[in-house]
PDB file of N, CA and C in Angstrom:
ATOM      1  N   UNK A   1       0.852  -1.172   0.000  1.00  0.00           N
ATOM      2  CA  UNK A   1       0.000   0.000   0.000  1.00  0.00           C
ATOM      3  C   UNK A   1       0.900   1.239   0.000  1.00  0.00           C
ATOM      4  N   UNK A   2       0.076   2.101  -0.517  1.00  0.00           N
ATOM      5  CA  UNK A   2       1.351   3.726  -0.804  1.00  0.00           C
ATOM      6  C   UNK A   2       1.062   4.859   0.671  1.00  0.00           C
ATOM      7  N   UNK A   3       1.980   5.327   0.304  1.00  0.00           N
ATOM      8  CA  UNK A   3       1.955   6.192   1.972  1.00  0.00           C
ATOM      9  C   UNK A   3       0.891   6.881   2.132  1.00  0.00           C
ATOM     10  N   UNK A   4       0.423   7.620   0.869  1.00  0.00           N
ATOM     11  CA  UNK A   4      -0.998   8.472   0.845  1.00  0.00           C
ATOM     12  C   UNK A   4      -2.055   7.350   1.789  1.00  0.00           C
ATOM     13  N   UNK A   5      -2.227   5.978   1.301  1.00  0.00           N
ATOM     14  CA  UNK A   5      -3.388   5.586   1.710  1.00  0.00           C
ATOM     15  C   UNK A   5      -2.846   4.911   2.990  1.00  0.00           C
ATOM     16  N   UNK A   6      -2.264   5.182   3.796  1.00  0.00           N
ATOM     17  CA  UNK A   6      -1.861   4.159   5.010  1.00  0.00           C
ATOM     18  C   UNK A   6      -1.933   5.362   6.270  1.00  0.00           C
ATOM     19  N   UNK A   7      -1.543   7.053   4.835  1.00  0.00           N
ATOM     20  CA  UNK A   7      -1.978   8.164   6.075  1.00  0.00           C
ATOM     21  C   UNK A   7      -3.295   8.075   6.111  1.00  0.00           C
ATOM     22  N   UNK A   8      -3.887   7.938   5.259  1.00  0.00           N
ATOM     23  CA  UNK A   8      -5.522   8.224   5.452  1.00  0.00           C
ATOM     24  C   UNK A   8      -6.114   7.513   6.606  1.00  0.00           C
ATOM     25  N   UNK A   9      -5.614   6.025   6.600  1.00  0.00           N
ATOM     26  CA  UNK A   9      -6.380   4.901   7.254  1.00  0.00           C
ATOM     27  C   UNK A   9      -5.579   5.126   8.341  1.00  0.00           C
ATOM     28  N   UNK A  10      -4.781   5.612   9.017  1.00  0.00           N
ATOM     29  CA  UNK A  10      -3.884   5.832  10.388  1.00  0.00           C
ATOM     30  C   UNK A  10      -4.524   7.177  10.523  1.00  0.00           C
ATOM     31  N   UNK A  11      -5.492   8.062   9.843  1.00  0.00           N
ATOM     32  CA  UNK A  11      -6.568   9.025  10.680  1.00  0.00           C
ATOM     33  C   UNK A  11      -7.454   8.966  11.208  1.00  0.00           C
ATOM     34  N   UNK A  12      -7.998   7.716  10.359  1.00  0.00           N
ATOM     35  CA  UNK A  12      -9.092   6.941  10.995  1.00  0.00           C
ATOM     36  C   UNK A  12      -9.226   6.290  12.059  1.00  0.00           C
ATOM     37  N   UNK A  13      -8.023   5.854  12.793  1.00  0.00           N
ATOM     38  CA  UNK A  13      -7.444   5.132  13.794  1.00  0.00           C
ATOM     39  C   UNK A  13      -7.243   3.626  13.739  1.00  0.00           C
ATOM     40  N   UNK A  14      -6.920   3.250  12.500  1.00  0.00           N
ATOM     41  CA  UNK A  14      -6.677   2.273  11.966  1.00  0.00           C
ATOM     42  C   UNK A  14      -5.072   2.562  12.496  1.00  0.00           C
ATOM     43  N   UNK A  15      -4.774   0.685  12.733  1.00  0.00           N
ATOM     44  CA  UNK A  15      -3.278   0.850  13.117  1.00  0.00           C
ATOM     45  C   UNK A  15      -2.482   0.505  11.950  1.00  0.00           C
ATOM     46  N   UNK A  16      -1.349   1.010  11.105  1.00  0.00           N
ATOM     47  CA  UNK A  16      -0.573   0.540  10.126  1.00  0.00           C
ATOM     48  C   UNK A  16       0.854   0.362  10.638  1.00  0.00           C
ATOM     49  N   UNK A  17       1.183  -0.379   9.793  1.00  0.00           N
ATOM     50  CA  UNK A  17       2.620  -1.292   9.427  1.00  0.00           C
ATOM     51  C   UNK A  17       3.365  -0.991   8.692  1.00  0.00           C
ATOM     52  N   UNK A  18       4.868  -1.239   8.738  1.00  0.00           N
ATOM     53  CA  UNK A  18       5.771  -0.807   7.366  1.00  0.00           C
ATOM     54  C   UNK A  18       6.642  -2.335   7.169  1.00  0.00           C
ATOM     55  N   UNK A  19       7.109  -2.741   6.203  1.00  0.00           N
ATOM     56  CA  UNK A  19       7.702  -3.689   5.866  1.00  0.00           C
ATOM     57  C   UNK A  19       8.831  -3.394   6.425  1.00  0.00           C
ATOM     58  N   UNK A  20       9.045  -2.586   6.985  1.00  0.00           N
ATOM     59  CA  UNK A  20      10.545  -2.073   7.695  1.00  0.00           C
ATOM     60  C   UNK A  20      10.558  -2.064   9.119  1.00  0.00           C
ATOM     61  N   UNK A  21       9.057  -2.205   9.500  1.00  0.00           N
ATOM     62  CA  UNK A  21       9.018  -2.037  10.669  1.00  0.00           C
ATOM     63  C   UNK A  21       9.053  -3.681  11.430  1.00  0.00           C
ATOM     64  N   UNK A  22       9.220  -3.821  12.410  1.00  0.00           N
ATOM     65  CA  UNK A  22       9.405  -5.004  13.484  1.00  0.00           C
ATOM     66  C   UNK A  22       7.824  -5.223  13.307  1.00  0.00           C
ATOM     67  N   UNK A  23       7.922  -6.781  13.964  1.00  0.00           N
ATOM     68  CA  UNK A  23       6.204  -7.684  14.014  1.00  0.00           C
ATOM     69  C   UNK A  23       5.471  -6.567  14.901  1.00  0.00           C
ATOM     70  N   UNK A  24       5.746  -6.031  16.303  1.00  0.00           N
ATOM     71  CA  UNK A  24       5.530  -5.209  17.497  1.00  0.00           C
ATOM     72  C   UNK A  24       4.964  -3.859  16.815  1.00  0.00           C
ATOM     73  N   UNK A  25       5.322  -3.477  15.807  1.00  0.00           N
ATOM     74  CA  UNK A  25       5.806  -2.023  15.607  1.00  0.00           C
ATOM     75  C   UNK A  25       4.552  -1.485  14.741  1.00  0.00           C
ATOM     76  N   UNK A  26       3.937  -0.561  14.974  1.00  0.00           N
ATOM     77  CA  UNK A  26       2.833   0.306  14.318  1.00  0.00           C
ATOM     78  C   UNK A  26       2.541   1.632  14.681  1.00  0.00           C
ATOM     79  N   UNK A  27       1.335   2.315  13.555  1.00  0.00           N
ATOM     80  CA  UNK A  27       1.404   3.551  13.986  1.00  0.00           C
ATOM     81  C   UNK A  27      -0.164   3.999  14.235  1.00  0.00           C
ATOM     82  N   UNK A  28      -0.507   5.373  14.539  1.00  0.00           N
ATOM     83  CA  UNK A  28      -1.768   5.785  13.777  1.00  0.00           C
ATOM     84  C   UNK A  28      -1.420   7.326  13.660  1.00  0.00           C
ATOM     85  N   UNK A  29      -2.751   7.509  13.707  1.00  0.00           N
ATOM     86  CA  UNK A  29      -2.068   9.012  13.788  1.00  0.00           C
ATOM     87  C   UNK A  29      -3.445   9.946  14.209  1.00  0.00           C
ATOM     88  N   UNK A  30      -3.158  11.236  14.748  1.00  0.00           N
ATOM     89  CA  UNK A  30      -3.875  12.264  14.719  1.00  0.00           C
ATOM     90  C   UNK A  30      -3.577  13.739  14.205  1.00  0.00           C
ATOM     91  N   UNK A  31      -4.498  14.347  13.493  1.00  0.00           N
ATOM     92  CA  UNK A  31      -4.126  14.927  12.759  1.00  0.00           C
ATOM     93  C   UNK A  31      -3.126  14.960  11.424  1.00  0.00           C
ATOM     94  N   UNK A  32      -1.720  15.417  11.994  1.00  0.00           N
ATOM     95  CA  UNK A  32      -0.901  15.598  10.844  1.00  0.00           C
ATOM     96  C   UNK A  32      -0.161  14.850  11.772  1.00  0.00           C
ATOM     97  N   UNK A  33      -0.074  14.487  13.264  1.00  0.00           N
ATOM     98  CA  UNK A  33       0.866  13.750  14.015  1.00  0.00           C
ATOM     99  C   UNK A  33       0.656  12.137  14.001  1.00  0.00           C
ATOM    100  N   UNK A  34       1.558  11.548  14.126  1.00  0.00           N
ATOM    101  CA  UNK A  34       1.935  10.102  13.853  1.00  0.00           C
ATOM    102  C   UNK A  34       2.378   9.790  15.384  1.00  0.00           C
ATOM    103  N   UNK A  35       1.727   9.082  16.051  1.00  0.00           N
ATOM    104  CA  UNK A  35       1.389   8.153  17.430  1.00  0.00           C
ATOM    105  C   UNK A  35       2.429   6.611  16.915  1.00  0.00           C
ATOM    106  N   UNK A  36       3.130   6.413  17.358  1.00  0.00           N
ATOM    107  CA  UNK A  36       3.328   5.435  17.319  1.00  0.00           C
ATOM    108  C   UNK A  36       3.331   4.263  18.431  1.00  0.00           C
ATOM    109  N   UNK A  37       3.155   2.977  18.428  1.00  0.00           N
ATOM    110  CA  UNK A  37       3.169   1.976  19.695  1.00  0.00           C
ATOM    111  C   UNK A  37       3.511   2.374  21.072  1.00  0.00           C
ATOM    112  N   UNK A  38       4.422   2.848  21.081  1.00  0.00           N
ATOM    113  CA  UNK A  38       5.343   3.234  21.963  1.00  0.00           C
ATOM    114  C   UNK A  38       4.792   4.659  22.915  1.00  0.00           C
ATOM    115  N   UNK A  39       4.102   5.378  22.149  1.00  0.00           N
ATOM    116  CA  UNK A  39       3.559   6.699  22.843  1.00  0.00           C
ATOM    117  C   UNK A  39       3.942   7.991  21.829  1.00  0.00           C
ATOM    118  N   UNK A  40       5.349   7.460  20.917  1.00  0.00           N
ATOM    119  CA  UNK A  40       6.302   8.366  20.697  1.00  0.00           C
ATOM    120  C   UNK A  40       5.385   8.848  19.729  1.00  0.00           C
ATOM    121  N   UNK A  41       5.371  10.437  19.523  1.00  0.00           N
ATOM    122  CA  UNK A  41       4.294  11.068  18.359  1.00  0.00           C
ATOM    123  C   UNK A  41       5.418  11.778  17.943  1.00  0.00           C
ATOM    124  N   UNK A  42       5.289  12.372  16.417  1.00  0.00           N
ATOM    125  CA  UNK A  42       6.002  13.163  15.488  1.00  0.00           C
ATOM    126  C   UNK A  42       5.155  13.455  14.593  1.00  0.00           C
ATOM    127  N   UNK A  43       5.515  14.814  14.468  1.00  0.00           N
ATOM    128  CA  UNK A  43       4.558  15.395  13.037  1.00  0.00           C
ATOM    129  C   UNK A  43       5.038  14.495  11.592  1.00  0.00           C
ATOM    130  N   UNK A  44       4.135  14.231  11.183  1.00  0.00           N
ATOM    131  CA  UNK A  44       4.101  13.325   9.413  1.00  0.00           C
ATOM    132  C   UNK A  44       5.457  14.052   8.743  1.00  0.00           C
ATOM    133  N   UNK A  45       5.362  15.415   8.695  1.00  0.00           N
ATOM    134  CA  UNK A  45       6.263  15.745   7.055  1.00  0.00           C
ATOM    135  C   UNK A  45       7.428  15.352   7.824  1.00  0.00           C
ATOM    136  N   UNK A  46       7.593  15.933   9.104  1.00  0.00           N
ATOM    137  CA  UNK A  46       9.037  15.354  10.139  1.00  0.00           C
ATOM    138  C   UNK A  46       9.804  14.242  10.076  1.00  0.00           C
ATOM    139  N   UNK A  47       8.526  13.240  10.122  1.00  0.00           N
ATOM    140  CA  UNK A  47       9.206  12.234  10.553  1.00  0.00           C
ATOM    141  C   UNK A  47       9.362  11.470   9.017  1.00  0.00           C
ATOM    142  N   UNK A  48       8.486  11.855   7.740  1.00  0.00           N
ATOM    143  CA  UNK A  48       8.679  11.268   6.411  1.00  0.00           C
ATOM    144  C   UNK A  48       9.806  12.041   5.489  1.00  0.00           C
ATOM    145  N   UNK A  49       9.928  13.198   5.702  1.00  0.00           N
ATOM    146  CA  UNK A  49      10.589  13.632   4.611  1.00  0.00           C
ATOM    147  C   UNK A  49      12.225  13.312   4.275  1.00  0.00           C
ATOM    148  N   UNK A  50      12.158  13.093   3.181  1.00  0.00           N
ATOM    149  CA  UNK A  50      13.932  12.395   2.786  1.00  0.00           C
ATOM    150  C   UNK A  50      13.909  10.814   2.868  1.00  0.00           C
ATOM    151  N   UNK A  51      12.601  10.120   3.255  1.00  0.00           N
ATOM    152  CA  UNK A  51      12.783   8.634   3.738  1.00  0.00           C
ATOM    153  C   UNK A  51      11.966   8.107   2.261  1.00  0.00           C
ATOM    154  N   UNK A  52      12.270   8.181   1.114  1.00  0.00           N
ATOM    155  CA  UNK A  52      11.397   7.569   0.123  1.00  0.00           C
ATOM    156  C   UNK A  52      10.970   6.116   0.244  1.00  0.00           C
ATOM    157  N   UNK A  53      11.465   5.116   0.727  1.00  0.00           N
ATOM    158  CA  UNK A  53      11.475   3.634   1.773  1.00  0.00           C
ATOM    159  C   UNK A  53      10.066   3.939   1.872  1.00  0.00           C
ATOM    160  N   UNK A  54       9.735   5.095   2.289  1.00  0.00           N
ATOM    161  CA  UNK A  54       8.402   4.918   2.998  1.00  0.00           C
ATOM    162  C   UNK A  54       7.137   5.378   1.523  1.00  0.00           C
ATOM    163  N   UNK A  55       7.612   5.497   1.016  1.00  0.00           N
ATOM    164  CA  UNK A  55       6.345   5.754  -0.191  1.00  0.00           C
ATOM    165  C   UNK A  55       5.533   4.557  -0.494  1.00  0.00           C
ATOM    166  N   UNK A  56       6.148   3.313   0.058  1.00  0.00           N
ATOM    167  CA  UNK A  56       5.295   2.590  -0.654  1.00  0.00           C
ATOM    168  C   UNK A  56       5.564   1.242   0.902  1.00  0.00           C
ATOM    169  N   UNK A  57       4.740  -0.389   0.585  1.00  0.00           N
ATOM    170  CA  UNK A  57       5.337  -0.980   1.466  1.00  0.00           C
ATOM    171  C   UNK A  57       4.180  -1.141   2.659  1.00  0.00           C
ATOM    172  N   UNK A  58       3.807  -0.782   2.763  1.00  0.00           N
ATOM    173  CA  UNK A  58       2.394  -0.283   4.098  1.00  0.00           C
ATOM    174  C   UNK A  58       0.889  -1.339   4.059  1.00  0.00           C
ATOM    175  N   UNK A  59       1.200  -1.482   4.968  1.00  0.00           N
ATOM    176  CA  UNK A  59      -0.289  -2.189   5.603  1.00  0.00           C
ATOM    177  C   UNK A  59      -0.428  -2.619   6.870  1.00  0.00           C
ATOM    178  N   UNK A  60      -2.102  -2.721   7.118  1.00  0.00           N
ATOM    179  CA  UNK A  60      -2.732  -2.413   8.322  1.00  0.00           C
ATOM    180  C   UNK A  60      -2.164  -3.678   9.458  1.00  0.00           C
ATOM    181  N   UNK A  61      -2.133  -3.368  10.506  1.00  0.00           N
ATOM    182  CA  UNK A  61      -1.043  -3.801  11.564  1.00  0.00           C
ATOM    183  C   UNK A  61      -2.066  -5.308  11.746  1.00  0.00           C
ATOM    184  N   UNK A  62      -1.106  -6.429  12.333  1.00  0.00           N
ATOM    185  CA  UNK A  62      -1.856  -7.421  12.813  1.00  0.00           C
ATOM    186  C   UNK A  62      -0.542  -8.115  13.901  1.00  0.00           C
ATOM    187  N   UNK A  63      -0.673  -8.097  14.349  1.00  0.00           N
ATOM    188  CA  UNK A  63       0.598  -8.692  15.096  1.00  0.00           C
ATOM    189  C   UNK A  63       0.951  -9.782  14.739  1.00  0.00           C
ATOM    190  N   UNK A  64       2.131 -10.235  14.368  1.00  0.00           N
ATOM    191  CA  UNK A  64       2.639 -11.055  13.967  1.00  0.00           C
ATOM    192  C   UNK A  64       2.490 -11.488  12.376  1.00  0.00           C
ATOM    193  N   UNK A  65       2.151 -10.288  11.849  1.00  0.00           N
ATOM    194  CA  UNK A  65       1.248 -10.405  10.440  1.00  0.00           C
ATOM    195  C   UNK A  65       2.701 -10.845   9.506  1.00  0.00           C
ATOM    196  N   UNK A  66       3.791 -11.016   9.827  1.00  0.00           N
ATOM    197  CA  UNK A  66       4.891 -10.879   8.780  1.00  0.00           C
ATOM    198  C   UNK A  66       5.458 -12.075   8.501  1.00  0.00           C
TER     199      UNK A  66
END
């Protein structure tokens, strides 16, 4: 899935995944900020920009989904 649609569905409060990320590891988001597992939040353009890895690769979290 492409980053556009993994932000959309992580507004919704859908939890997403990155192929980069660990089995544990997901996000959502509010607003323009990105919540991740952990507590840790960062604004979207912050924490995406310069990482093209992340344009694509994405889907909705399941634990142990990998």
């Amino acid at each position: 899935m492409k980053l556009s649609e993994a932000k959309q569905l992580a507004q919704q409060g859908v939890k997403m995944t990155h192929e980069y990320f660990r089995d544990d590891e997901y996000m959502t988001m509010e607003g323009n900020y990105i919540i991740f597992e952990d507590g840790i939040e960062i604004h979207f353009d912050d924490w995406t920009k310069g990482k093209d890895y992340l344009k694509d690769g994405w889907s909705k979290f399941r634990f142990n989904n990998k």
